[in-house]
C-alpha atoms as a PDB file:
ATOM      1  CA  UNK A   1     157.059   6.077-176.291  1.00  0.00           C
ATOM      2  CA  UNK A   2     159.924   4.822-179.028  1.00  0.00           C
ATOM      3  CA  UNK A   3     158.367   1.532-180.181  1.00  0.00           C
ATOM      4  CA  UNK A   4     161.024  -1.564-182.203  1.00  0.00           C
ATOM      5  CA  UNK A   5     161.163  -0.606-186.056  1.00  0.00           C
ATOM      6  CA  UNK A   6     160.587  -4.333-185.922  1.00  0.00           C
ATOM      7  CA  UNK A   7     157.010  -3.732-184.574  1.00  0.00           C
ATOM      8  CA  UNK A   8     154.392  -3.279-187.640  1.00  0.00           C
ATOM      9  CA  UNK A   9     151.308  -3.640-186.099  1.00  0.00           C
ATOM     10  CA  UNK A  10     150.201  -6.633-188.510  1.00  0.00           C
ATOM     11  CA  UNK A  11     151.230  -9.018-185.253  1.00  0.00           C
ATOM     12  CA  UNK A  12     147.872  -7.972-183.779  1.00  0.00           C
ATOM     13  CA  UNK A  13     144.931 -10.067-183.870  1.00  0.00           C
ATOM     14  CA  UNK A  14     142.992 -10.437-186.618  1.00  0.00           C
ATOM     15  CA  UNK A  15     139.760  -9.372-184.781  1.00  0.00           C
ATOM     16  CA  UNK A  16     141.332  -6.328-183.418  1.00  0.00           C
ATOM     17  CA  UNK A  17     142.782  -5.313-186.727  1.00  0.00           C
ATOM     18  CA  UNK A  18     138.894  -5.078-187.733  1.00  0.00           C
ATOM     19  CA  UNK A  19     138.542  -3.233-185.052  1.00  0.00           C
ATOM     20  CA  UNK A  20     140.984  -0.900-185.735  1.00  0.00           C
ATOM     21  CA  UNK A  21     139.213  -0.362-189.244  1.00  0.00           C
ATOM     22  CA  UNK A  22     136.822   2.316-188.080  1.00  0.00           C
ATOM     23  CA  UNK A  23     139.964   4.472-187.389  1.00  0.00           C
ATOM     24  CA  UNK A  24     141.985   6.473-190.351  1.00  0.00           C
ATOM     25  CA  UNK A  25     144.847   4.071-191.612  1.00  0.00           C
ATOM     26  CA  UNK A  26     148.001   5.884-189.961  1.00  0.00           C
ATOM     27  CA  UNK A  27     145.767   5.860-186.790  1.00  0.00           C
ATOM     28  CA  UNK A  28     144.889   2.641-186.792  1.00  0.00           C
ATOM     29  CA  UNK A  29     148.661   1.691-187.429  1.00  0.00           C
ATOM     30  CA  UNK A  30     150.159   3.388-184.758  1.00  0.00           C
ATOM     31  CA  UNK A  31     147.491   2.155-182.387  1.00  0.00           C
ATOM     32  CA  UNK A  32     148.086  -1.629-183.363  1.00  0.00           C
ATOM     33  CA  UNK A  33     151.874  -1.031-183.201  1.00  0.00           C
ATOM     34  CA  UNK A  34     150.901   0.349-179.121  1.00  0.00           C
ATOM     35  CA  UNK A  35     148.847  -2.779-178.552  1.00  0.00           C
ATOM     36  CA  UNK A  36     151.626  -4.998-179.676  1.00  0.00           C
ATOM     37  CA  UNK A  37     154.145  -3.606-177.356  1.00  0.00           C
ATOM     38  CA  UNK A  38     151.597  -4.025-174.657  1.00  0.00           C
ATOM     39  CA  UNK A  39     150.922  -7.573-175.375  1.00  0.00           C
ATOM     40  CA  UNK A  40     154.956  -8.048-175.908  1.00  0.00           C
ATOM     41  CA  UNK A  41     155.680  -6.540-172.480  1.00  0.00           C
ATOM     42  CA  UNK A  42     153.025  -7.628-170.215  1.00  0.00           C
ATOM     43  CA  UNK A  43     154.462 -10.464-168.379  1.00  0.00           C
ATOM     44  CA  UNK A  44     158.091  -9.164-168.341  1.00  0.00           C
ATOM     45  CA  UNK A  45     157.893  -5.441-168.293  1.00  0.00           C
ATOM     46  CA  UNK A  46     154.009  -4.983-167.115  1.00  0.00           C
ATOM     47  CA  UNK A  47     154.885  -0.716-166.076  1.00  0.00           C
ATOM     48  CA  UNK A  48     156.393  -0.662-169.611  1.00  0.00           C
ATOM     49  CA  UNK A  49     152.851  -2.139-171.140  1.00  0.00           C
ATOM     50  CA  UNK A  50     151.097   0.238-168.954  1.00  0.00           C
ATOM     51  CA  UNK A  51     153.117   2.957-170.735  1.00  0.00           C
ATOM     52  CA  UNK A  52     152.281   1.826-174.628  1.00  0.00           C
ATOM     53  CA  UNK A  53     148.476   1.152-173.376  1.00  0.00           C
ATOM     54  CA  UNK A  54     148.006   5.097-172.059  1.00  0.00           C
ATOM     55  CA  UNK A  55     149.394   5.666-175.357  1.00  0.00           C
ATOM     56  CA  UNK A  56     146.936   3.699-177.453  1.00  0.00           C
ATOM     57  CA  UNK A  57     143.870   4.326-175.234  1.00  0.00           C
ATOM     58  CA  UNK A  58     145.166   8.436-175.763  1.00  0.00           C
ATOM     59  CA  UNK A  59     144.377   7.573-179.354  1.00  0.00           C
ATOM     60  CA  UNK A  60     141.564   5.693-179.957  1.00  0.00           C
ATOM     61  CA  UNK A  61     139.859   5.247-176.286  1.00  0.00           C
ATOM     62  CA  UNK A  62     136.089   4.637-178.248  1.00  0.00           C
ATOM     63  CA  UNK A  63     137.731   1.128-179.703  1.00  0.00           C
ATOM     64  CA  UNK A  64     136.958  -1.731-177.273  1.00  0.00           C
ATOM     65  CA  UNK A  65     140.022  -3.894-178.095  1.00  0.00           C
ATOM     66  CA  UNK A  66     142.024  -0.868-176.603  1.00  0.00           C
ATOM     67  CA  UNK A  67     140.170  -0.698-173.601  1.00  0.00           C
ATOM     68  CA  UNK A  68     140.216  -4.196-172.607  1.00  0.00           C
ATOM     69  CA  UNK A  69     144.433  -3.801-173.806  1.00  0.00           C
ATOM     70  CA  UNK A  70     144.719  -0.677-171.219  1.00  0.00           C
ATOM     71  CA  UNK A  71     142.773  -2.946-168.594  1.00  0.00           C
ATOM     72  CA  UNK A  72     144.880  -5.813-168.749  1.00  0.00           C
ATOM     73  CA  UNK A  73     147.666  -4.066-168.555  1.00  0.00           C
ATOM     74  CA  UNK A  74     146.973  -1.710-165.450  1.00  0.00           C
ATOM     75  CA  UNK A  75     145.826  -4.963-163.949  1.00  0.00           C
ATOM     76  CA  UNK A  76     149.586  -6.313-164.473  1.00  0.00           C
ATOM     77  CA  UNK A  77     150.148  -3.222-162.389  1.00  0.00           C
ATOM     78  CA  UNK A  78     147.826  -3.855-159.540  1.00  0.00           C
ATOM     79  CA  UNK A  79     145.995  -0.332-160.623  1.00  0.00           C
ATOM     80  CA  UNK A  80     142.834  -2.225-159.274  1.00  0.00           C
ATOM     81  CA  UNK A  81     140.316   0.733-159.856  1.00  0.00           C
ATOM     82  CA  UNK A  82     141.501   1.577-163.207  1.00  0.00           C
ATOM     83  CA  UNK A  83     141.825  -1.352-164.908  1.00  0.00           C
ATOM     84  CA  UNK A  84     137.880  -1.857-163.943  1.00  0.00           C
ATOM     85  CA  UNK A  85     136.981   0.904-165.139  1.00  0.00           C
ATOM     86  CA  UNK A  86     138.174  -0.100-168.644  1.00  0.00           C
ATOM     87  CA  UNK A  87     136.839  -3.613-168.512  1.00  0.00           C
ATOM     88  CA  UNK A  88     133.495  -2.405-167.664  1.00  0.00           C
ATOM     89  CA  UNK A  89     133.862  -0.304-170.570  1.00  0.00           C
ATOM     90  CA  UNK A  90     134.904  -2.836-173.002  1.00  0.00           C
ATOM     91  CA  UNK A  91     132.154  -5.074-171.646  1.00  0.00           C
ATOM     92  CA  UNK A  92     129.566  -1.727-172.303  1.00  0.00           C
ATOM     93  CA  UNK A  93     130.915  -1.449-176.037  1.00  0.00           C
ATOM     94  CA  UNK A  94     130.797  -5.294-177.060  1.00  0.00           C
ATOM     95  CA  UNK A  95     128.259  -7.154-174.778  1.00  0.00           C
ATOM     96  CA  UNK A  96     130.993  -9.580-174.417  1.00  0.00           C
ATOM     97  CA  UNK A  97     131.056 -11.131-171.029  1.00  0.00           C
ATOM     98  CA  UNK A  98     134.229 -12.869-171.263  1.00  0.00           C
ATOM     99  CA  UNK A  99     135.394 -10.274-168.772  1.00  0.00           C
ATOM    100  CA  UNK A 100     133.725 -10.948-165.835  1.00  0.00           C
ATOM    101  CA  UNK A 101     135.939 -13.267-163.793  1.00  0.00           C
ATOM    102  CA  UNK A 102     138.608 -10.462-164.357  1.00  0.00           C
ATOM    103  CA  UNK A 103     136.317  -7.913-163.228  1.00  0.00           C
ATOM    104  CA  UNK A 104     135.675 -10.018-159.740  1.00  0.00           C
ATOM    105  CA  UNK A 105     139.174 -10.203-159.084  1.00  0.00           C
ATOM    106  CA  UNK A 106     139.629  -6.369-159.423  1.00  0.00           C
ATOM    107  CA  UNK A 107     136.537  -5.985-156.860  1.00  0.00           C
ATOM    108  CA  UNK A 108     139.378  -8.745-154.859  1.00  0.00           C
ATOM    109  CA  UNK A 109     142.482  -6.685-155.305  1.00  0.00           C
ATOM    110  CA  UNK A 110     140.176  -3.292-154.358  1.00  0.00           C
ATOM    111  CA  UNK A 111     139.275  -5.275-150.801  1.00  0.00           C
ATOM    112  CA  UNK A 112     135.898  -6.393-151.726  1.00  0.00           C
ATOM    113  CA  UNK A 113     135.722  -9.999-151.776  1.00  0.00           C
ATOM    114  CA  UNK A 114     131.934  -9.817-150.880  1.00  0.00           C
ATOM    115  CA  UNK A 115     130.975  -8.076-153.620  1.00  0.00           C
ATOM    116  CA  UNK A 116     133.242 -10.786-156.044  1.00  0.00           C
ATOM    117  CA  UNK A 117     131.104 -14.014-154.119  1.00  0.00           C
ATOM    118  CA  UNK A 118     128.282 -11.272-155.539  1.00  0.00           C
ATOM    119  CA  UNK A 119     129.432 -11.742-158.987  1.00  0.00           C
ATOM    120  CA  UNK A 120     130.449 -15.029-158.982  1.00  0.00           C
ATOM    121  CA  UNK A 121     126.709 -16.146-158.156  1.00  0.00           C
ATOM    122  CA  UNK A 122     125.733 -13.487-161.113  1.00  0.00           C
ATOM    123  CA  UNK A 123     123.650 -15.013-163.958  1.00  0.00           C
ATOM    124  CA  UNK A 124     126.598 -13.605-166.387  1.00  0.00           C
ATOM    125  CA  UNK A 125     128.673 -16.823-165.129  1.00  0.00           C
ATOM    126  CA  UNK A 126     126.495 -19.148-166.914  1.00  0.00           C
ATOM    127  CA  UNK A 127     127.241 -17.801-170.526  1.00  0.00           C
ATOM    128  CA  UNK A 128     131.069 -17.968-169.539  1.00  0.00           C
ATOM    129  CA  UNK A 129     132.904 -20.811-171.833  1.00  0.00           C
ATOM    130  CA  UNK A 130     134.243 -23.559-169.681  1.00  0.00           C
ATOM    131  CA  UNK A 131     137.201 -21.658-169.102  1.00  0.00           C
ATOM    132  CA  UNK A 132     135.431 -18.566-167.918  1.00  0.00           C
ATOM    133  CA  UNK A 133     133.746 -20.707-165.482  1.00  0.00           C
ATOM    134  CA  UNK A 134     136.847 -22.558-163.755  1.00  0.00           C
ATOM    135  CA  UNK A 135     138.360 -18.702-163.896  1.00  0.00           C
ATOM    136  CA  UNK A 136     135.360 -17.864-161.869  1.00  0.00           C
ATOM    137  CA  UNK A 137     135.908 -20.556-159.383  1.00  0.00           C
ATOM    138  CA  UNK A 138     139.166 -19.488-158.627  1.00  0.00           C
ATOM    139  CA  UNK A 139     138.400 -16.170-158.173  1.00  0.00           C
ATOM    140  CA  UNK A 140     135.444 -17.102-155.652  1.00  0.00           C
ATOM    141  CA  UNK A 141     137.755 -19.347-153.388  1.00  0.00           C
ATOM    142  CA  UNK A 142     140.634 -16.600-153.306  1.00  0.00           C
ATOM    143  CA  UNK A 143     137.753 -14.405-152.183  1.00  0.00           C
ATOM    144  CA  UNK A 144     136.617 -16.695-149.376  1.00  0.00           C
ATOM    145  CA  UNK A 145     140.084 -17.146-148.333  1.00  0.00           C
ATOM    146  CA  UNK A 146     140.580 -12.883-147.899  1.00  0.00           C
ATOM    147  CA  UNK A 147     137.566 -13.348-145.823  1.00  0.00           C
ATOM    148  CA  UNK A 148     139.416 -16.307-144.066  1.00  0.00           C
ATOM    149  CA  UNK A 149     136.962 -18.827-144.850  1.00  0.00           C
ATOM    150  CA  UNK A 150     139.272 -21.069-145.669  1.00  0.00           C
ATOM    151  CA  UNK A 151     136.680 -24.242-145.913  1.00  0.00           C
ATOM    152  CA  UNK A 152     134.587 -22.672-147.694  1.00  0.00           C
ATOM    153  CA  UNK A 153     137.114 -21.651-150.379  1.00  0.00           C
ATOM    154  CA  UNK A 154     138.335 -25.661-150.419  1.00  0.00           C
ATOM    155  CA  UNK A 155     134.924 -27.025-151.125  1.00  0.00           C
ATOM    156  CA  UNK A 156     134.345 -23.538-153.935  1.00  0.00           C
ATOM    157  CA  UNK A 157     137.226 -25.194-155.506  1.00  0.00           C
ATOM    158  CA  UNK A 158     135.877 -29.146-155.702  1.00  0.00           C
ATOM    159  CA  UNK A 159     134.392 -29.420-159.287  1.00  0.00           C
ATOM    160  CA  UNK A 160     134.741 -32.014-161.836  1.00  0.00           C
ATOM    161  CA  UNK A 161     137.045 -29.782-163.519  1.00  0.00           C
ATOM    162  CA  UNK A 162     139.436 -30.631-160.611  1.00  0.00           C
ATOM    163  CA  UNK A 163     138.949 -34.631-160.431  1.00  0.00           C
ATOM    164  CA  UNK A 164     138.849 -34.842-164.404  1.00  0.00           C
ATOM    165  CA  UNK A 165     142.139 -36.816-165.288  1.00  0.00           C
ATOM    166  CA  UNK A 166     142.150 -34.831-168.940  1.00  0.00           C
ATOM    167  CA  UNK A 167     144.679 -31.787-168.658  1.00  0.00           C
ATOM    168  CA  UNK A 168     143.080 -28.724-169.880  1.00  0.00           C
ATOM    169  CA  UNK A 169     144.982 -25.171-170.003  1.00  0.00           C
ATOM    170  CA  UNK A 170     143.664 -24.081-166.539  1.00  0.00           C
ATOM    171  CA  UNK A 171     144.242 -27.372-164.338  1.00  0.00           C
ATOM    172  CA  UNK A 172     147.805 -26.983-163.278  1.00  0.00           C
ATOM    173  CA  UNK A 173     146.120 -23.607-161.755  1.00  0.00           C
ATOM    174  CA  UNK A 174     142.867 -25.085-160.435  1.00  0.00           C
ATOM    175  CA  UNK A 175     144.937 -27.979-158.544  1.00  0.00           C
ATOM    176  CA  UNK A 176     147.562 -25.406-157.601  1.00  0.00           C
ATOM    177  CA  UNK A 177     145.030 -23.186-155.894  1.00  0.00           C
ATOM    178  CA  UNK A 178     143.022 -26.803-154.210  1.00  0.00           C
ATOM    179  CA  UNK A 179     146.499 -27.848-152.748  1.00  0.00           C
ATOM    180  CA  UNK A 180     147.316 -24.504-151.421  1.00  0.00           C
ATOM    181  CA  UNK A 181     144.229 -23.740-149.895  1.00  0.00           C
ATOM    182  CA  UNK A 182     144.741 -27.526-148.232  1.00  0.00           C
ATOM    183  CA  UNK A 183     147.875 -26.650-146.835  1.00  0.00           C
ATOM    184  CA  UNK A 184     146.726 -23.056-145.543  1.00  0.00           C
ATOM    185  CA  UNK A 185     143.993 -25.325-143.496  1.00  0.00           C
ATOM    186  CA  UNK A 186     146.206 -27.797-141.564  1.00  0.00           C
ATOM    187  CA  UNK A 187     145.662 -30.474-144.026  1.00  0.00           C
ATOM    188  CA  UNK A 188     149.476 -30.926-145.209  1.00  0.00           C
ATOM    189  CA  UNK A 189     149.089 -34.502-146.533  1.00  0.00           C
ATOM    190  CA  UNK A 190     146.235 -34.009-148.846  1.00  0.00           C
ATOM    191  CA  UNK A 191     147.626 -30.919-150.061  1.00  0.00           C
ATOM    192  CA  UNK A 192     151.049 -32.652-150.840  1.00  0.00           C
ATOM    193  CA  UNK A 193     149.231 -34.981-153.013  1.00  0.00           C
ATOM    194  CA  UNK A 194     147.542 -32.104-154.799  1.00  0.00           C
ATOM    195  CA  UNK A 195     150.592 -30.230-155.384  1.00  0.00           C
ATOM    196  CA  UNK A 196     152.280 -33.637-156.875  1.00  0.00           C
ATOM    197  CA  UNK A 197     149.258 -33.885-159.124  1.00  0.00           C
ATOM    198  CA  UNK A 198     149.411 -29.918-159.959  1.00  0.00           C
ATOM    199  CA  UNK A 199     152.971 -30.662-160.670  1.00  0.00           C
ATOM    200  CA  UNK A 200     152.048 -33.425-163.195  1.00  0.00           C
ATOM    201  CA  UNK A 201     149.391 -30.887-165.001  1.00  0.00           C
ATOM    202  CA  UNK A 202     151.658 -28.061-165.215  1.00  0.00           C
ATOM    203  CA  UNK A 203     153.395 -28.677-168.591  1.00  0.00           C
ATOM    204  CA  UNK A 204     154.906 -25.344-169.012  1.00  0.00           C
ATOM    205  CA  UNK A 205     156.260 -23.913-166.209  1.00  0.00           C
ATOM    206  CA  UNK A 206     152.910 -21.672-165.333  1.00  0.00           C
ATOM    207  CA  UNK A 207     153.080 -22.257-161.384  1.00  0.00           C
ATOM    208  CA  UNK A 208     156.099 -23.169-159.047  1.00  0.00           C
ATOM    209  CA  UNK A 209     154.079 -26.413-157.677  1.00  0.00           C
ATOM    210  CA  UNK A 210     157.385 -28.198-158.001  1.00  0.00           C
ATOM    211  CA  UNK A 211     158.896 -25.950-155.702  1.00  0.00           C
ATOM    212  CA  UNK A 212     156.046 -25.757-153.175  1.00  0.00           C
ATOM    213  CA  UNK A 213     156.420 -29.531-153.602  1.00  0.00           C
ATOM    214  CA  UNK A 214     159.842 -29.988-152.372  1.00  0.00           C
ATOM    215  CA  UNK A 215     159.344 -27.737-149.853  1.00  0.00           C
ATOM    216  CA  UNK A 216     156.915 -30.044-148.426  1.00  0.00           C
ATOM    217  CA  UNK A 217     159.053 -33.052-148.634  1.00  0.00           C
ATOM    218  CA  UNK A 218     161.787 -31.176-146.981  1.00  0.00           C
ATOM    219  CA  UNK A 219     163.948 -30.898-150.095  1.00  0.00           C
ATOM    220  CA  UNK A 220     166.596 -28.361-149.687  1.00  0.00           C
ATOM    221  CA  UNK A 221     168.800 -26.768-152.772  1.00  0.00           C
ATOM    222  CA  UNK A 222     171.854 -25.482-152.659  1.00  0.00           C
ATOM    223  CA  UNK A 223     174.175 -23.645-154.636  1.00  0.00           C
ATOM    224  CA  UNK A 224     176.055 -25.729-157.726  1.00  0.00           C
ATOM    225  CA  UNK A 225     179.897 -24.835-155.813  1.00  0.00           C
ATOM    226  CA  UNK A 226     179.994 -26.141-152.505  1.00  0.00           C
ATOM    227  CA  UNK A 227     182.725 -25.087-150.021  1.00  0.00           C
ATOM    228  CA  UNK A 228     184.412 -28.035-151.034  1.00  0.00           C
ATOM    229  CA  UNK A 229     184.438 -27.213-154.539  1.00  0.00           C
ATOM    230  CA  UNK A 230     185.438 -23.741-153.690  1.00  0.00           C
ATOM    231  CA  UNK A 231     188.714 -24.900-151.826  1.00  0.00           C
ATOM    232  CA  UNK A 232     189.643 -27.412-154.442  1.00  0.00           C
ATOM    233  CA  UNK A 233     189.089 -24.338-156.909  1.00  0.00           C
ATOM    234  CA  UNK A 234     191.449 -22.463-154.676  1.00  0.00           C
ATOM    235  CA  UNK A 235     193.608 -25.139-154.426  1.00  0.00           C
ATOM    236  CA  UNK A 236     193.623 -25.632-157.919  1.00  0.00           C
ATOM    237  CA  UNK A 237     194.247 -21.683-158.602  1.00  0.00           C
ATOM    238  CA  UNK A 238     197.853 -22.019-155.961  1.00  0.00           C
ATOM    239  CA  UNK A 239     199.309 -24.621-157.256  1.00  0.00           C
ATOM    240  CA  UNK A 240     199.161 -23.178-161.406  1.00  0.00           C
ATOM    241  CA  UNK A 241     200.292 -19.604-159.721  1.00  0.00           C
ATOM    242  CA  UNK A 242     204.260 -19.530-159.708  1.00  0.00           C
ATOM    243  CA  UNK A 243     206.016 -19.477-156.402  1.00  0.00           C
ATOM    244  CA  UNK A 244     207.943 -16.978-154.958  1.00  0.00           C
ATOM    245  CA  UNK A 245     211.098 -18.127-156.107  1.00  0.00           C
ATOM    246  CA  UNK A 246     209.743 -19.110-159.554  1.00  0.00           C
ATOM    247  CA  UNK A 247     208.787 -15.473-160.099  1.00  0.00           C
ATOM    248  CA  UNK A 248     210.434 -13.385-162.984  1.00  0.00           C
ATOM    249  CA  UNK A 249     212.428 -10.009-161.805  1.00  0.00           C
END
């Protein structure tokens, strides 16, 4: 796949770049210049991603930075099975556990939210950072909810992650997730307040709380040219046109 002449490889991590070491120089190159375009395109372009990570784990499938890369990325893709498959090997290669709450959600997105309630009661969830552990929360109440237990998934959700006032990188999410499971059980006043405070948390755009918000307060939007800006526009438009007598042979 043609990759930017722009893309040198050097954007990589610094970690994976020692990764990459173990691999002959033009090797390692061309894989780090793959793993770039998959981090570039994930969000925007996630088939395109999956594209440049077949590439790089065609290459160099024994390095574990390319692994996790090619599961991310058919995660983006909703390639459940597969992208499992390569964080389970990643997580063989390095020990690393950081993983896990990824791996539960594939067992989710495969229809088996029992076996991600399995995992998320797994000793592995203690040595997750902070993080990890809210991650893991949120992928336990999205699996009670597939199993429609949606109590269950409101009180797997109350932490003191979620009533901390401090805004951490994952509470726009965690309050989302509280308010939304509130409003999916009937209790439409508690979750408004939740979304409001979800809203307040989410400084850059991650979740559309604000919209969900609205929604709830019966807040409707409506295009910037209303009908009456369209006929004054029209208007407007007859009265520069020359008439019919003011017309040139």
């Amino acid at each position: 796949m043609p990759i930017p002449e722009d893309v040198t490889g050097d954007e990589i991590d610094k970690d994976v770049r020692q990764e990459l070491q173990s691999l002959p120089k033009t090797l390692a190159d061309d894989v780090a210049r793959n793993l770039v375009m998959v981090a570039r395109l994930l969000d925007e372009d996630p088939e395109g991603a999956y594209g440049y990570s077949r590439v790089a784990l065609r290459l160099a499938s024994r390095v574990a930075a390319v692994r996790e890369a090619a599961g991310f990325a058919a995660y983006a893709t909703q390639k459940y099975g597969e992208a499992l498959a390569e964080f389970r090997a990643a997580k063989r290669m390095t020990g690393n556990i950081d993983l896990w709450p990824v791996m539960a959600d594939c067992e989710r997105g495969l229809g088996r939210p029992e076996k991600a309630l399995d995992m998320a009661g797994a000793p592995e969830v203690h040595k997750l950072d902070k993080a990890g552990q809210v991650e893991m929360r949120l992928v336990a109440a999205g699996a009670r909810r597939d199993m429609e237990q949606l109590d269950a998934a409101i009180v797997t959700l109350q932490s003191p992650e979620l009533a901390a006032n401090s805004v951490q990188p994952w509470t726009a999410r965690l309050r989302y997730a509280y308010a939304d499971a509130l409003l999916a059980a009937g209790r439409e006043s508690e979750a408004r307040e939740w979304f409001a405070k979800a809203v307040e948390a989410d400084r850059d755009g991650s979740t559309d709380a604000s919209d969900r918000l609205a929604e709830l307060d019966g807040v409707e939007f409506v295009d910037v040219m209303t009908d009456d800006e369209s006929d004054t526009d029209d208007k407007s438009d007859d009265a520069d046109s020359p008439s019919e007598g003011e017309q040139k042979d």
